[in-house]
PDB file of N, CA and C in Angstrom:
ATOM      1  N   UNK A   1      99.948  90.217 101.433  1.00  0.00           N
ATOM      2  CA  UNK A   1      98.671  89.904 100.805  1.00  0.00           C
ATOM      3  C   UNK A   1      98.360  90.902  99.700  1.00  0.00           C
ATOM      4  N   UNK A   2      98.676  92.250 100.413  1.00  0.00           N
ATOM      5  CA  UNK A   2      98.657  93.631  99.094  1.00  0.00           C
ATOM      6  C   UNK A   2      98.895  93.098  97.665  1.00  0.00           C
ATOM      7  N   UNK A   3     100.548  92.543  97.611  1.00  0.00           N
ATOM      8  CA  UNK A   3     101.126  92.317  96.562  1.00  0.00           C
ATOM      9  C   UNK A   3     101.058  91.052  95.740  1.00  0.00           C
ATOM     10  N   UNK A   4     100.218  89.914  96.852  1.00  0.00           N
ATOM     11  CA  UNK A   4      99.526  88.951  96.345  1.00  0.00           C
ATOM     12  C   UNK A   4      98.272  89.356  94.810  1.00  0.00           C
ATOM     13  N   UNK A   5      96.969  89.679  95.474  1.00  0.00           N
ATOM     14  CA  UNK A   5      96.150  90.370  95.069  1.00  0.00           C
ATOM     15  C   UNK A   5      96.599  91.164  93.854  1.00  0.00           C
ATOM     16  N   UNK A   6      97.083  92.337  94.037  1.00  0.00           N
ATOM     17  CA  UNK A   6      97.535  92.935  92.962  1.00  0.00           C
ATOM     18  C   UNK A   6      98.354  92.024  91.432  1.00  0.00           C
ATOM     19  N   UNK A   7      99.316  91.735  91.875  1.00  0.00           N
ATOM     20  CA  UNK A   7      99.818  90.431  90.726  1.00  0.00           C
ATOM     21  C   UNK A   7      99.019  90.121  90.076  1.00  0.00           C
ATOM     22  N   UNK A   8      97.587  89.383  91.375  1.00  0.00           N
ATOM     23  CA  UNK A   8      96.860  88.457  90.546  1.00  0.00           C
ATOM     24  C   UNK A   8      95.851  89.712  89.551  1.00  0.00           C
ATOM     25  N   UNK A   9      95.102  90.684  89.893  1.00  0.00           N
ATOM     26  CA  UNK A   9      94.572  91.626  89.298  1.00  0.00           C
ATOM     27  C   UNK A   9      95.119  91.827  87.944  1.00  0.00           C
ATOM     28  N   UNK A  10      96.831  91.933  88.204  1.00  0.00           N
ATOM     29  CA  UNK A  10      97.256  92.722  86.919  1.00  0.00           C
ATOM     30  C   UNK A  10      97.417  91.383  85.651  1.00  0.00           C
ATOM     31  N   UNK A  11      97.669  90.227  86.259  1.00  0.00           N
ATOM     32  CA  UNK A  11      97.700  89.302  85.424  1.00  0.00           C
ATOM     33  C   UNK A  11      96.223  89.109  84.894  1.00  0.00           C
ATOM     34  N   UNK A  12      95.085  89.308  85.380  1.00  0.00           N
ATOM     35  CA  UNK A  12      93.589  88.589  85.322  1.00  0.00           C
ATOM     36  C   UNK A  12      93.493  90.500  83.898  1.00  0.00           C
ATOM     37  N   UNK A  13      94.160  91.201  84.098  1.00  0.00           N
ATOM     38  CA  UNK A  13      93.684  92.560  83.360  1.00  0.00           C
ATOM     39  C   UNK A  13      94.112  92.244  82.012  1.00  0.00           C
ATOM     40  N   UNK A  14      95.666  91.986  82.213  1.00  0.00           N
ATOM     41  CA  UNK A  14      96.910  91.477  80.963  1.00  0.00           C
ATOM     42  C   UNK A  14      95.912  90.004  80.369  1.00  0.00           C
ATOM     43  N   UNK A  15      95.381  89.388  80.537  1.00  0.00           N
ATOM     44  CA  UNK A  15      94.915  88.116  80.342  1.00  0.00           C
ATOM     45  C   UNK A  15      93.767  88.165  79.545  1.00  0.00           C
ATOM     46  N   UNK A  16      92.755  88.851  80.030  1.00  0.00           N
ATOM     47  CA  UNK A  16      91.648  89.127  79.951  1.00  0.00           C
ATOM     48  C   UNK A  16      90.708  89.317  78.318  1.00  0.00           C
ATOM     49  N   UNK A  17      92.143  90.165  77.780  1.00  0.00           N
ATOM     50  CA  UNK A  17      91.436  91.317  76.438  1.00  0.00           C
ATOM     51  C   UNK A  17      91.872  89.984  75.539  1.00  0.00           C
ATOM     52  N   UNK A  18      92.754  88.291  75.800  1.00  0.00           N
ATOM     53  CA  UNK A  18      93.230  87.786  75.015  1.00  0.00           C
ATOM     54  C   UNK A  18      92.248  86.619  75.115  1.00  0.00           C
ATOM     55  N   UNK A  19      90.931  86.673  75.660  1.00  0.00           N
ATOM     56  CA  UNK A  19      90.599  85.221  75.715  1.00  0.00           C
ATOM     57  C   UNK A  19      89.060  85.972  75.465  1.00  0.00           C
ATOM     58  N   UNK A  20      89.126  85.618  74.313  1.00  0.00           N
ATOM     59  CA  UNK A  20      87.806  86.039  72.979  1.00  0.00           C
ATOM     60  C   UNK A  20      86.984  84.695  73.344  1.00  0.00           C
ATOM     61  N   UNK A  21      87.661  83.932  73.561  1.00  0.00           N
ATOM     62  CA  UNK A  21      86.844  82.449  73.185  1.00  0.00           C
ATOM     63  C   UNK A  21      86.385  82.137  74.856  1.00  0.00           C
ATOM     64  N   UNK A  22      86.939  82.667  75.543  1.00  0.00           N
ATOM     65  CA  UNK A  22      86.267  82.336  77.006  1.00  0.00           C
ATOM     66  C   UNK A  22      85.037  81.928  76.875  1.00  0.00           C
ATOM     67  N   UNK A  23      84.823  80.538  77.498  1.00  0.00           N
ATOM     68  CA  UNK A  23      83.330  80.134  77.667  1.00  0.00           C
ATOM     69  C   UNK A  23      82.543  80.417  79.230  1.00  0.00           C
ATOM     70  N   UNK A  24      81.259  80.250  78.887  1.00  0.00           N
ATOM     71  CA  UNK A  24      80.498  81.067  80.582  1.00  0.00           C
ATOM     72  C   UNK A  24      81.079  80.328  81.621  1.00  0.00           C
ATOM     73  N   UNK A  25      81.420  79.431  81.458  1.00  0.00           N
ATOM     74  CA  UNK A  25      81.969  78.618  82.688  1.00  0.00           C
ATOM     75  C   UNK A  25      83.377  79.248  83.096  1.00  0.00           C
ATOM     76  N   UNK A  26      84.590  79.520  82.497  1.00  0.00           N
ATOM     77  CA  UNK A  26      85.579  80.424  82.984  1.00  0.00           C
ATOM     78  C   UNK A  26      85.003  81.772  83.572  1.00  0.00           C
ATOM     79  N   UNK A  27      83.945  82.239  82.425  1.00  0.00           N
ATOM     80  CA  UNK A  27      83.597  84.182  83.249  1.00  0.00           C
ATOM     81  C   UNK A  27      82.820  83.435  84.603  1.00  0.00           C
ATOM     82  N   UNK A  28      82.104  82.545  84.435  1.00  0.00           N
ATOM     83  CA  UNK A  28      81.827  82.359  85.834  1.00  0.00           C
ATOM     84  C   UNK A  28      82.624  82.231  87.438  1.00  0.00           C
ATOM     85  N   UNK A  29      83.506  81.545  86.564  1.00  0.00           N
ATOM     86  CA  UNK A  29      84.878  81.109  87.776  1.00  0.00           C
ATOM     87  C   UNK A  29      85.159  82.875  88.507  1.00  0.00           C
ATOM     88  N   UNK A  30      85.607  83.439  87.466  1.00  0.00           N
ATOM     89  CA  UNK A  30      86.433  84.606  87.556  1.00  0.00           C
ATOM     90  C   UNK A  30      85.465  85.825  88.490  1.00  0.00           C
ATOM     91  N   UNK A  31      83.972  85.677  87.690  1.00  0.00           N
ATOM     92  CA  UNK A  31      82.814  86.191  88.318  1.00  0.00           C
ATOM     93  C   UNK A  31      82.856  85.961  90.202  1.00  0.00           C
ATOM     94  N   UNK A  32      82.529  84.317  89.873  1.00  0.00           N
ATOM     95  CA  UNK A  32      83.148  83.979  91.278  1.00  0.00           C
ATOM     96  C   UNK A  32      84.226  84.692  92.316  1.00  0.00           C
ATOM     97  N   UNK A  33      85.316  84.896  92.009  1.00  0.00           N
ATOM     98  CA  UNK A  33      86.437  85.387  92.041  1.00  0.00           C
ATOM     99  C   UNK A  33      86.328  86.556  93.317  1.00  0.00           C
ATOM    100  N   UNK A  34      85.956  87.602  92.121  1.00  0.00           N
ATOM    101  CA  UNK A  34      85.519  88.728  92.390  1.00  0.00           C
ATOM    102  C   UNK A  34      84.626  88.952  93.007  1.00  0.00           C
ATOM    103  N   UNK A  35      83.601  88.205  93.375  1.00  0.00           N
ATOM    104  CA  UNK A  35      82.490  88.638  94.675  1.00  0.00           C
ATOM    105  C   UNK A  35      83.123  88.183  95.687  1.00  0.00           C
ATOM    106  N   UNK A  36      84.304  87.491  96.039  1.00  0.00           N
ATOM    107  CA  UNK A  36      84.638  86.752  97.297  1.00  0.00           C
ATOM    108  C   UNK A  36      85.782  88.154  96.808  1.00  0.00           C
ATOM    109  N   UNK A  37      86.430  88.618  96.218  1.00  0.00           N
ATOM    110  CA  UNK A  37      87.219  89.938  96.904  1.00  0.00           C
ATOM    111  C   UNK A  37      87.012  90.965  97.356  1.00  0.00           C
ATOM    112  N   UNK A  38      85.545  91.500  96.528  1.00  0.00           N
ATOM    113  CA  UNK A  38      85.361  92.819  96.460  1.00  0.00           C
ATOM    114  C   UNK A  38      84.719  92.848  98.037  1.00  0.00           C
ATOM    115  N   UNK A  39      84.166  92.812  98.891  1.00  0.00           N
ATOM    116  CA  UNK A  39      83.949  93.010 100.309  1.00  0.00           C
ATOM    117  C   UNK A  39      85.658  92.828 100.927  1.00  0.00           C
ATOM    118  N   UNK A  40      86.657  92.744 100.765  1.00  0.00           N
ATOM    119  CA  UNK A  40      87.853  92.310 101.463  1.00  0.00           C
ATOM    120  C   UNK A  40      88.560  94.054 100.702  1.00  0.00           C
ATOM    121  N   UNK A  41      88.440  94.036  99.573  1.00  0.00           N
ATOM    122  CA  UNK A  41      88.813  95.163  98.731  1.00  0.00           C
ATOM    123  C   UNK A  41      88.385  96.044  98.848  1.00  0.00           C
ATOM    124  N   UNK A  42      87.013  96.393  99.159  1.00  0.00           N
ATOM    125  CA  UNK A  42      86.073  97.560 100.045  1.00  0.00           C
ATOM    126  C   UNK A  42      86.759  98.052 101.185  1.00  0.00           C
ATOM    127  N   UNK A  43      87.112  96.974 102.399  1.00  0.00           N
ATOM    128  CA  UNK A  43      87.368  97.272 103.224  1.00  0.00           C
ATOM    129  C   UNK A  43      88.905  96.948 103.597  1.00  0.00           C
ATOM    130  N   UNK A  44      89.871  96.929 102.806  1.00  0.00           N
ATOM    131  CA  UNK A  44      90.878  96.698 103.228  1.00  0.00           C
ATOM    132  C   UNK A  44      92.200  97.719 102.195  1.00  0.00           C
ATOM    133  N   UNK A  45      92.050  96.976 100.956  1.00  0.00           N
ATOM    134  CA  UNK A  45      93.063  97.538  99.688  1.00  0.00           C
ATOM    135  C   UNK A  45      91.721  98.294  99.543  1.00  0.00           C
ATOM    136  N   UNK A  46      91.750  99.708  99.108  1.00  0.00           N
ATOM    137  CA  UNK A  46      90.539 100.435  98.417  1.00  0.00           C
ATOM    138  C   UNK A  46      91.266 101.092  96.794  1.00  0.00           C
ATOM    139  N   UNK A  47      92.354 101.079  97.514  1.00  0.00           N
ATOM    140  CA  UNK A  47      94.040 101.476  95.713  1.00  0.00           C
ATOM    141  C   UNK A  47      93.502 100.064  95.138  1.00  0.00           C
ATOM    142  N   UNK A  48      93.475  99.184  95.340  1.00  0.00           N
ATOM    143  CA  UNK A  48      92.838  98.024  94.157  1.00  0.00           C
ATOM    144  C   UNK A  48      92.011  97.988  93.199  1.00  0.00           C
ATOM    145  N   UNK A  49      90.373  98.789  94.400  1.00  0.00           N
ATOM    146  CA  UNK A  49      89.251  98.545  93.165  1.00  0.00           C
ATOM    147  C   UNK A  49      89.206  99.451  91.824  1.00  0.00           C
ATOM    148  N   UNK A  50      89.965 100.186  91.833  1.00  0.00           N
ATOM    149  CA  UNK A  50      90.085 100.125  89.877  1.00  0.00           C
ATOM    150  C   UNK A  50      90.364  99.417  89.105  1.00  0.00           C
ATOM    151  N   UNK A  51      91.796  98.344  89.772  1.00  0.00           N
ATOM    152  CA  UNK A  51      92.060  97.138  88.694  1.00  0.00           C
ATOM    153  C   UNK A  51      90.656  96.773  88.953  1.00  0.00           C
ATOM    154  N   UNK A  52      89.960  96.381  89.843  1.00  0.00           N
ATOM    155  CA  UNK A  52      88.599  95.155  89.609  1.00  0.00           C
ATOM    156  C   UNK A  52      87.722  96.141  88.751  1.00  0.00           C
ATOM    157  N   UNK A  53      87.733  97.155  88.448  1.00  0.00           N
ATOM    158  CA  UNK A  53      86.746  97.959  87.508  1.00  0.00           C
ATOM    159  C   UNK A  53      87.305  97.398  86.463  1.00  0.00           C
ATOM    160  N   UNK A  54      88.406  97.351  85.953  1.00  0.00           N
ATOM    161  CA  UNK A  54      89.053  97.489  84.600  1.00  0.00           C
ATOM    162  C   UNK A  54      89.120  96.088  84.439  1.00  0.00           C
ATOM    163  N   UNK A  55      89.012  94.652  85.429  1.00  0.00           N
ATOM    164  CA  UNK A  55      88.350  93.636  85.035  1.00  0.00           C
ATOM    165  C   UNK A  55      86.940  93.265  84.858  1.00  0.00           C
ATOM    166  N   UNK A  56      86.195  93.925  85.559  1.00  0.00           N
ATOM    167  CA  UNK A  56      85.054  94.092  85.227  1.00  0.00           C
ATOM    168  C   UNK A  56      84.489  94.480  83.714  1.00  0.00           C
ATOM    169  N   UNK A  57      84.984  95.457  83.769  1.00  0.00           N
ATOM    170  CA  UNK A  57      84.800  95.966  82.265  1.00  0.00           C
ATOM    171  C   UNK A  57      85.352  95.228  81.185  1.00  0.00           C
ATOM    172  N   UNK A  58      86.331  94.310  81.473  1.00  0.00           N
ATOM    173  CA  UNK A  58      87.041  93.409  80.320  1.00  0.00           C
ATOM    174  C   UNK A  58      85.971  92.246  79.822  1.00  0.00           C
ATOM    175  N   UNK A  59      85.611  91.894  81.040  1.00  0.00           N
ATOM    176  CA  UNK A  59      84.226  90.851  80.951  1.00  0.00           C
ATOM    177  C   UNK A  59      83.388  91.281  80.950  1.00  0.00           C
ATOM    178  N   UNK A  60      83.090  92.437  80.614  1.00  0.00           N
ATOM    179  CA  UNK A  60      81.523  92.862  79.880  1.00  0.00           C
ATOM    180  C   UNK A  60      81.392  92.765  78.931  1.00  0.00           C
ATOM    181  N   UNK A  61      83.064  93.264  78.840  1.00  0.00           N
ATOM    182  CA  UNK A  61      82.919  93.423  76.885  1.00  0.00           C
ATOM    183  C   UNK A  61      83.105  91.773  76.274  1.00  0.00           C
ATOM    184  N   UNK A  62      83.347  90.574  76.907  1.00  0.00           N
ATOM    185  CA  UNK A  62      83.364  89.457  76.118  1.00  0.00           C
ATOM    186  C   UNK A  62      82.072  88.927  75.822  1.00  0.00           C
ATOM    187  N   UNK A  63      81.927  88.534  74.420  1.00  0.00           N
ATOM    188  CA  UNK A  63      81.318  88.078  73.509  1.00  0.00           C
ATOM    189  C   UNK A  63      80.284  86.888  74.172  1.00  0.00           C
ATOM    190  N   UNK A  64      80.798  86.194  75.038  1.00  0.00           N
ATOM    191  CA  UNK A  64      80.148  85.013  75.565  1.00  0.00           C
ATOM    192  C   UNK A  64      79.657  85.062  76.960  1.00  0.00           C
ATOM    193  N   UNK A  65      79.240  86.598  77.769  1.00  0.00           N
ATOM    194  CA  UNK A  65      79.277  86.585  79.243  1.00  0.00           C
ATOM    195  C   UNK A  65      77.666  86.035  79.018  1.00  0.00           C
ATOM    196  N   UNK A  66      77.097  86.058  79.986  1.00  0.00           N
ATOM    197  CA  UNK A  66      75.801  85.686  80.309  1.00  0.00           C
ATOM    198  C   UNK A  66      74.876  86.679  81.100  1.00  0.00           C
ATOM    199  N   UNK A  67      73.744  86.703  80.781  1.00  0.00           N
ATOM    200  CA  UNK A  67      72.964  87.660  81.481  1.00  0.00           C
ATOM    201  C   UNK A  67      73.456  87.898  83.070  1.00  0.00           C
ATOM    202  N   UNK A  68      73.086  86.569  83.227  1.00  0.00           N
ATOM    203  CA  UNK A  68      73.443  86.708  85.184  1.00  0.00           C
ATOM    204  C   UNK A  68      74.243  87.142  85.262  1.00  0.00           C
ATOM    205  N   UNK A  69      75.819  86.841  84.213  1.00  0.00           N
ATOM    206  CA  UNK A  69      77.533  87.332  84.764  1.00  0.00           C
ATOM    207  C   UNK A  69      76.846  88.371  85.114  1.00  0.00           C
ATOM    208  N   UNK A  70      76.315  88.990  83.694  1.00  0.00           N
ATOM    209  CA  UNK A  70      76.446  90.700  83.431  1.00  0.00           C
ATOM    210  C   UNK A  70      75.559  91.316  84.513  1.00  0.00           C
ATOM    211  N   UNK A  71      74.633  90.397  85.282  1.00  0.00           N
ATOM    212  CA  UNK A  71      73.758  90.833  86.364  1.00  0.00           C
ATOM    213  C   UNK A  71      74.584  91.481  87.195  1.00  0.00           C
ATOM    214  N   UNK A  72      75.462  90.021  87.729  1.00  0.00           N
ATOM    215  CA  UNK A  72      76.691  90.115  89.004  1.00  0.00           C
ATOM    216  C   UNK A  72      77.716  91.154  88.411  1.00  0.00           C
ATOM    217  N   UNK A  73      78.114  91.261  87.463  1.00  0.00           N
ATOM    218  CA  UNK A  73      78.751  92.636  87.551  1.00  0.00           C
ATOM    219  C   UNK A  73      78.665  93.608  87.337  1.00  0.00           C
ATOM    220  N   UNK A  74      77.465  93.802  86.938  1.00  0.00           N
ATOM    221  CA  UNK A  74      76.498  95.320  87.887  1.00  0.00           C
ATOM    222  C   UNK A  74      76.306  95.552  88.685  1.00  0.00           C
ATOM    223  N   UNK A  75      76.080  94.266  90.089  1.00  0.00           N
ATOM    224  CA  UNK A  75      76.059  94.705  90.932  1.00  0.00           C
ATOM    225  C   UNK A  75      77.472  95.232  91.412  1.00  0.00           C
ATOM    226  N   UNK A  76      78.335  94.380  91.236  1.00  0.00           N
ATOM    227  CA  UNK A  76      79.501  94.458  91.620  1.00  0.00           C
ATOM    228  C   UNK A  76      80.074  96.119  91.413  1.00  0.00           C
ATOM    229  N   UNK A  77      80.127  96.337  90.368  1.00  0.00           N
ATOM    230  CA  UNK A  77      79.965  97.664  89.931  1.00  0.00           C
ATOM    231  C   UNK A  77      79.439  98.773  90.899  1.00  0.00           C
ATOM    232  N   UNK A  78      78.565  98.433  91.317  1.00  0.00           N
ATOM    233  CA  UNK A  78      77.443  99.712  92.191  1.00  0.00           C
ATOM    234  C   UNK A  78      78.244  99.129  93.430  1.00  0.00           C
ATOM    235  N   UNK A  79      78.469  98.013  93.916  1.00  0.00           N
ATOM    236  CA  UNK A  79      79.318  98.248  95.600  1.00  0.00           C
ATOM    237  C   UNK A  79      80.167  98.792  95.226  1.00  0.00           C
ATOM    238  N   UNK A  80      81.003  98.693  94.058  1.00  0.00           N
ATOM    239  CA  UNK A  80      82.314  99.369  94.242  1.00  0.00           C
ATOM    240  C   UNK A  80      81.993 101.224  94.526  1.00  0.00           C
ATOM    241  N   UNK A  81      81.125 101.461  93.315  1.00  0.00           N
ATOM    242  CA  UNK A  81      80.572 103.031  93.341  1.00  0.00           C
ATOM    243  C   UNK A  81      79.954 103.424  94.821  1.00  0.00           C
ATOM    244  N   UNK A  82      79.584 102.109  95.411  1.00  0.00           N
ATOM    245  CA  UNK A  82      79.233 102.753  96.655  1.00  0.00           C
ATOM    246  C   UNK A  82      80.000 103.168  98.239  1.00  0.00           C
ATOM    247  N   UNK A  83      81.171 102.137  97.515  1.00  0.00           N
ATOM    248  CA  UNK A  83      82.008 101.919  98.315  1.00  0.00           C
ATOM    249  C   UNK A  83      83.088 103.809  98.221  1.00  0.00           C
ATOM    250  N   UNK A  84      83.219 103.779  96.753  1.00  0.00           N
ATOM    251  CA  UNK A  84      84.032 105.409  96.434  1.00  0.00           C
ATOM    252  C   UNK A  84      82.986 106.521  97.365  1.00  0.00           C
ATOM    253  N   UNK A  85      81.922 106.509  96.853  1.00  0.00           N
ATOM    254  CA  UNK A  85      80.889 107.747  97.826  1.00  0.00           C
ATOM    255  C   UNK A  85      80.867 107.314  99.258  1.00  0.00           C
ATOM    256  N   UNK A  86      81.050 106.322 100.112  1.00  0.00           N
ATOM    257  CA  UNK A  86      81.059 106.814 101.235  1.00  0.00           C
ATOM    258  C   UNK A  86      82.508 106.912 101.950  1.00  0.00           C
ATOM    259  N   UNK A  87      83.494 106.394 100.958  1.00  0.00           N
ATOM    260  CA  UNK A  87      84.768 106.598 101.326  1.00  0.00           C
ATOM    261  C   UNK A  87      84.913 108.567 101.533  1.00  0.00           C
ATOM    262  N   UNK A  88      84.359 109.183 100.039  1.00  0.00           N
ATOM    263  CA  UNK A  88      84.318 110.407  99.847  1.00  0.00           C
ATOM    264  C   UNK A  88      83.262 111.015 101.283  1.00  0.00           C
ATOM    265  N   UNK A  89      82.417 110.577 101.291  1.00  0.00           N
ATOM    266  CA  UNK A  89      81.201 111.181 102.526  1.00  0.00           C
ATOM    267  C   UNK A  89      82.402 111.179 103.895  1.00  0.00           C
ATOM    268  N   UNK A  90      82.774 109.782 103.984  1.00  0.00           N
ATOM    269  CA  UNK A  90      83.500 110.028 105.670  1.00  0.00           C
ATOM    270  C   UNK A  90      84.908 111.219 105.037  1.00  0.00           C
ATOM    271  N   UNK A  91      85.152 111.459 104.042  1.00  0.00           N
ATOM    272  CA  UNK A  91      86.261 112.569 104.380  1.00  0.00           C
ATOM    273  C   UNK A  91      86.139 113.420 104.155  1.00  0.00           C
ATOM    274  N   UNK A  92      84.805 114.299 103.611  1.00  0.00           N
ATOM    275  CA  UNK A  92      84.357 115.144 103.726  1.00  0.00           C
ATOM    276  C   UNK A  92      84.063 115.685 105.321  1.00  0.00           C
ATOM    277  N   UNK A  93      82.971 114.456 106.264  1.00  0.00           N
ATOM    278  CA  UNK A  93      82.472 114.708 107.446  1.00  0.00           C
ATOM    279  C   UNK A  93      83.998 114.822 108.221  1.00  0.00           C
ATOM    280  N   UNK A  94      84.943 113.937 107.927  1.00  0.00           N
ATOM    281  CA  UNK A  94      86.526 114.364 108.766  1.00  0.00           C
ATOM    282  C   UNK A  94      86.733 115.906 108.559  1.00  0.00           C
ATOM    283  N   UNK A  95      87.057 116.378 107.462  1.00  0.00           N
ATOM    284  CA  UNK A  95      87.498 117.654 107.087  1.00  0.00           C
ATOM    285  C   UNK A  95      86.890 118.455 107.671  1.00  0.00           C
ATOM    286  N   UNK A  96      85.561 118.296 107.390  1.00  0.00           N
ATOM    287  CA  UNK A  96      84.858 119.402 108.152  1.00  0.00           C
ATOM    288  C   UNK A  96      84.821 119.694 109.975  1.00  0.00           C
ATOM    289  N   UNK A  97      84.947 118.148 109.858  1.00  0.00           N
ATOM    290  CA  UNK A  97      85.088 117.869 111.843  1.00  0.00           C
ATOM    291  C   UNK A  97      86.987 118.553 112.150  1.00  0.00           C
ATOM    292  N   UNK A  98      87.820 118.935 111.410  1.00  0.00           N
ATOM    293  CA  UNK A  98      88.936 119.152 111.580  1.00  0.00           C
ATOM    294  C   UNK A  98      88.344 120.431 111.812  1.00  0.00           C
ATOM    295  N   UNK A  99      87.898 121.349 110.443  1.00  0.00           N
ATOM    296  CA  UNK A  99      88.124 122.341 110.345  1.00  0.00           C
ATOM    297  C   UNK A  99      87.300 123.332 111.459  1.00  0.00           C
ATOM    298  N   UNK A 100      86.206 122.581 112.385  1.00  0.00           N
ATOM    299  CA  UNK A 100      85.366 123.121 113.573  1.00  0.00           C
ATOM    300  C   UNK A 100      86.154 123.129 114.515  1.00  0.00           C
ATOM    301  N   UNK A 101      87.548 122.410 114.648  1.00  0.00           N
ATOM    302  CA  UNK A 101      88.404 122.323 115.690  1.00  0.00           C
ATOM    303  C   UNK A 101      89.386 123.080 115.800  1.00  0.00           C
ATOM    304  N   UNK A 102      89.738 123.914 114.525  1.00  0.00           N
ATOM    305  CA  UNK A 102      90.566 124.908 114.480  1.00  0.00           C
ATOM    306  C   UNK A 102      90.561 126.157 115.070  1.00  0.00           C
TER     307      UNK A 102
END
């Protein structure tokens, strides 16, 4: 499934910077996409969510997104950021729970 996902990421990244003319109905699809991964990608592949940053960011920057896209991938954006800080919080609280055991 890893190497599923990924493919598709790197193709949707490679793809992305070439479709100027994308209309809201494709960023929507793709929008789509990405809210049905990113909870699976949170908690499963976490080495992924940079490609979904660096698609994210591809469809910000197109010419034709729509308020809402750009809503949904702000939010999308902040789970991911929230997802990095508590990844960072539990391995901080590990480390420290190691280092009381020493």
């Amino acid at each position: 499934m890893d190497a599923i996902i990924s493919l598709a990421l790197t193709l949707l990244q490679q793809v992305l910077p070439t479709l100027t003319t994308a209309n809201a109905s494709l960023i929507t699809k793709i929008v789509e996409g990405l809210i049905a991964l990113i909870p699976i990608l949170v908690n499963e592949y976490k080495a992924l969510l940079p490609m979904i940053q660096n698609v994210i960011t591809a469809l910000k920057s197109n010419g034709n997104i729509t308020a809402d896209q750009l809503t949904a991938l702000d939010a999308m954006e902040a789970q991911i950021d929230a997802a990095f800080e508590q990844a960072a919080t539990n391995a901080q609280t590990e480390d420290a729970s190691d280092a009381t055991k020493i």
